[in-house]
Protein backbone atom coordinates (compact mmCIF):
# COMPACT_ATOMS: atom_id res chain seq x y z
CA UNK A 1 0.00 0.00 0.00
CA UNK A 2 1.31 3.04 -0.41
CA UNK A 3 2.57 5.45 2.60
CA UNK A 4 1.06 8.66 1.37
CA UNK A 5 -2.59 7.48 1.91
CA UNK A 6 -4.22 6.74 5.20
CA UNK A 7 -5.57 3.71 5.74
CA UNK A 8 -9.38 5.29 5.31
CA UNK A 9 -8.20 6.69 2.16
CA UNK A 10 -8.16 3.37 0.49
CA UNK A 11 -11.28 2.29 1.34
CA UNK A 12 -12.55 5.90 0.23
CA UNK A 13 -11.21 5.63 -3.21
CA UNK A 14 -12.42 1.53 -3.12
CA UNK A 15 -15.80 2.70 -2.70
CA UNK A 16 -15.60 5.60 -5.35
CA UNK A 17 -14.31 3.54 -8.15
CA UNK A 18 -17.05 0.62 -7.49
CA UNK A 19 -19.49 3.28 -7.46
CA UNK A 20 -18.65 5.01 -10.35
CA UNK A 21 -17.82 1.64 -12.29
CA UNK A 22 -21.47 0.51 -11.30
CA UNK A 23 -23.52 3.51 -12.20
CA UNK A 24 -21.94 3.55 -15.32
CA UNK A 25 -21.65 -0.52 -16.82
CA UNK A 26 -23.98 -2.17 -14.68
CA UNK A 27 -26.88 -0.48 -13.98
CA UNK A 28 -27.74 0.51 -17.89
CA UNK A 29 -27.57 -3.02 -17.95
CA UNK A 30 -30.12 -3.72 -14.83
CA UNK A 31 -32.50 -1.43 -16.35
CA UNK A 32 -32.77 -3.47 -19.76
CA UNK A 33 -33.20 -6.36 -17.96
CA UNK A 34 -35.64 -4.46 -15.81
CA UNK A 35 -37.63 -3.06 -19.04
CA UNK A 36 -37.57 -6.28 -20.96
CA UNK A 37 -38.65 -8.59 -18.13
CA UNK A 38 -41.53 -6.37 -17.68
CA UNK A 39 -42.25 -6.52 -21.05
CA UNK A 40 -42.80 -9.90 -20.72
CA UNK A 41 -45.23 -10.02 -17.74
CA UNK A 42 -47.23 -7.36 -19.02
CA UNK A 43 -47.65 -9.66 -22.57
CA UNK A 44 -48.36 -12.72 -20.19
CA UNK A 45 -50.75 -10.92 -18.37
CA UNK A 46 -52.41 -9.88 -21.23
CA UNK A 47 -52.58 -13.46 -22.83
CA UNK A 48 -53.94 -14.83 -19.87
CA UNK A 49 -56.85 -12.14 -19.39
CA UNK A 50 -57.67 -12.75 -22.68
CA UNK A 51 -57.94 -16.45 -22.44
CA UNK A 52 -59.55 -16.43 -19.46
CA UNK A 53 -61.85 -14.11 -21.02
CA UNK A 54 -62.94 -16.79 -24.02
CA UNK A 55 -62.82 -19.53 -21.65
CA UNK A 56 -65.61 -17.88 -19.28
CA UNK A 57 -67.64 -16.34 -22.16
CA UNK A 58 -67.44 -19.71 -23.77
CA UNK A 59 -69.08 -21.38 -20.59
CA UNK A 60 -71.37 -18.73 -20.48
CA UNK A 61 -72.27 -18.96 -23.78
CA UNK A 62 -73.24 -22.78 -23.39
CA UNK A 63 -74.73 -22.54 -20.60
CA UNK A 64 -76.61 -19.95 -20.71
CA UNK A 65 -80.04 -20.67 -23.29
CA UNK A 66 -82.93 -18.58 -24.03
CA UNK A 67 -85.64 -21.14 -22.76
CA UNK A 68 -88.94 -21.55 -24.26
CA UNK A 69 -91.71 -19.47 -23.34
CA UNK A 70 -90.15 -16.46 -21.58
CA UNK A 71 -91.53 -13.01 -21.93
CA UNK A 72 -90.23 -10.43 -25.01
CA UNK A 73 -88.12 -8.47 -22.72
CA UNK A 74 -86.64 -11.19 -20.67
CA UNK A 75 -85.35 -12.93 -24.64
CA UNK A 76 -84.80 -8.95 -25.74
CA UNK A 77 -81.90 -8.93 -22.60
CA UNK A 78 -80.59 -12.65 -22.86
CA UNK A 79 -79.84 -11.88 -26.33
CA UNK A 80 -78.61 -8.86 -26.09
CA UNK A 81 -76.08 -10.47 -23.21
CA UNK A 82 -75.49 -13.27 -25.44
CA UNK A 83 -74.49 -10.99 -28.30
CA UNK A 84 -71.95 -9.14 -25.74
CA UNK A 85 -70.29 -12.16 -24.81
CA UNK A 86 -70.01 -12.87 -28.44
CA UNK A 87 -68.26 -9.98 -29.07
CA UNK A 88 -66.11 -10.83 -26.12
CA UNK A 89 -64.88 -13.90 -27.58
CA UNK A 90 -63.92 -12.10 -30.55
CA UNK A 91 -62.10 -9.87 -29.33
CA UNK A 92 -59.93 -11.98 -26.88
CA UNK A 93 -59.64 -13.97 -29.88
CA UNK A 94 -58.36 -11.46 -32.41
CA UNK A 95 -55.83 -10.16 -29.72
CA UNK A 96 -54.59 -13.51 -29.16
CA UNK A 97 -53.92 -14.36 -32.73
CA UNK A 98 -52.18 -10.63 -33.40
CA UNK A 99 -50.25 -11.67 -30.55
CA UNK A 100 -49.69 -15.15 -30.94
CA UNK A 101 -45.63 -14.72 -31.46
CA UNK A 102 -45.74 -12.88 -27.96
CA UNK A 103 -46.86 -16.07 -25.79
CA UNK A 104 -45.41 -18.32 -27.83
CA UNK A 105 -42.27 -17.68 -26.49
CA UNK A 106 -43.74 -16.70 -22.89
CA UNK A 107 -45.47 -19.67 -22.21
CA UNK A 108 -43.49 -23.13 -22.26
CA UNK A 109 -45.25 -26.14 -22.26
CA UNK A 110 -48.50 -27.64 -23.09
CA UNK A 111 -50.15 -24.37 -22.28
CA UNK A 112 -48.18 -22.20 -25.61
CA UNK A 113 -49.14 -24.98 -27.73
CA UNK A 114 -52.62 -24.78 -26.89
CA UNK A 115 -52.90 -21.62 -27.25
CA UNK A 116 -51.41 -21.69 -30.85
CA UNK A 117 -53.59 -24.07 -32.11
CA UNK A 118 -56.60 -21.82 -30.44
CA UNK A 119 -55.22 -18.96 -32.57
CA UNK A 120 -54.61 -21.35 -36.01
CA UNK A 121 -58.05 -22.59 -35.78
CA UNK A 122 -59.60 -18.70 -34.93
């Protein structure tokens, strides 16, 4: 070590140069990480609303029936929530295949296939 600096001023000029050499390599680096990786959740969350979405309007949709014999107004409102949860479906569905490339590579498994043969089949 050398004489001229106290033993403080070593650990000083320690801590400077791993701060400076942090700020400026490593944490550009972080933050593209950090950017990217939220990216990437926000696309998965995304995916799975909209799946969700045409898996519960689906359900809906076949389960729900306009029964015989109801009044006008009661088959006016079914219909009109039938119609609603049609357009639901379509849109989930047209988002998922825009974005099919997006959760292909998000999802691994069973679950990306699936949900590229939903959007080839859309």
């Amino acid at each position: 070590m050398l004489d001229w600096i106290p033993a403080w001023g070593s650990a000083a000029l320690m801590s400077m140069a791993t701060t400076i050499f942090t700020g400026r390599y490593i944490s550009p680096l972080l933050e593209i990480r950090n950017r990217r990786f939220q990216t990437k959740m926000q696309a998965q969350e995304k995916i799975t609303t909209n799946a969700l979405s045409v898996l519960t309007a689906a359900i809906k949709l076949r389960e729900v029936q306009i029964p015989d014999g109801v009044t006008d107004t009661l088959r006016a409102t079914l219909t009109e929530e039938r119609d609603r949860w049609h357009r639901q479906v379509d849109e989930a569905t047209q988002h998922l295949t825009d974005r099919a490339q997006e959760f292909v590579l998000t999802f691994r498994g069973t679950i990306g296939v699936l949900g590229m043969r939903y959007c080839g089949t859309a």
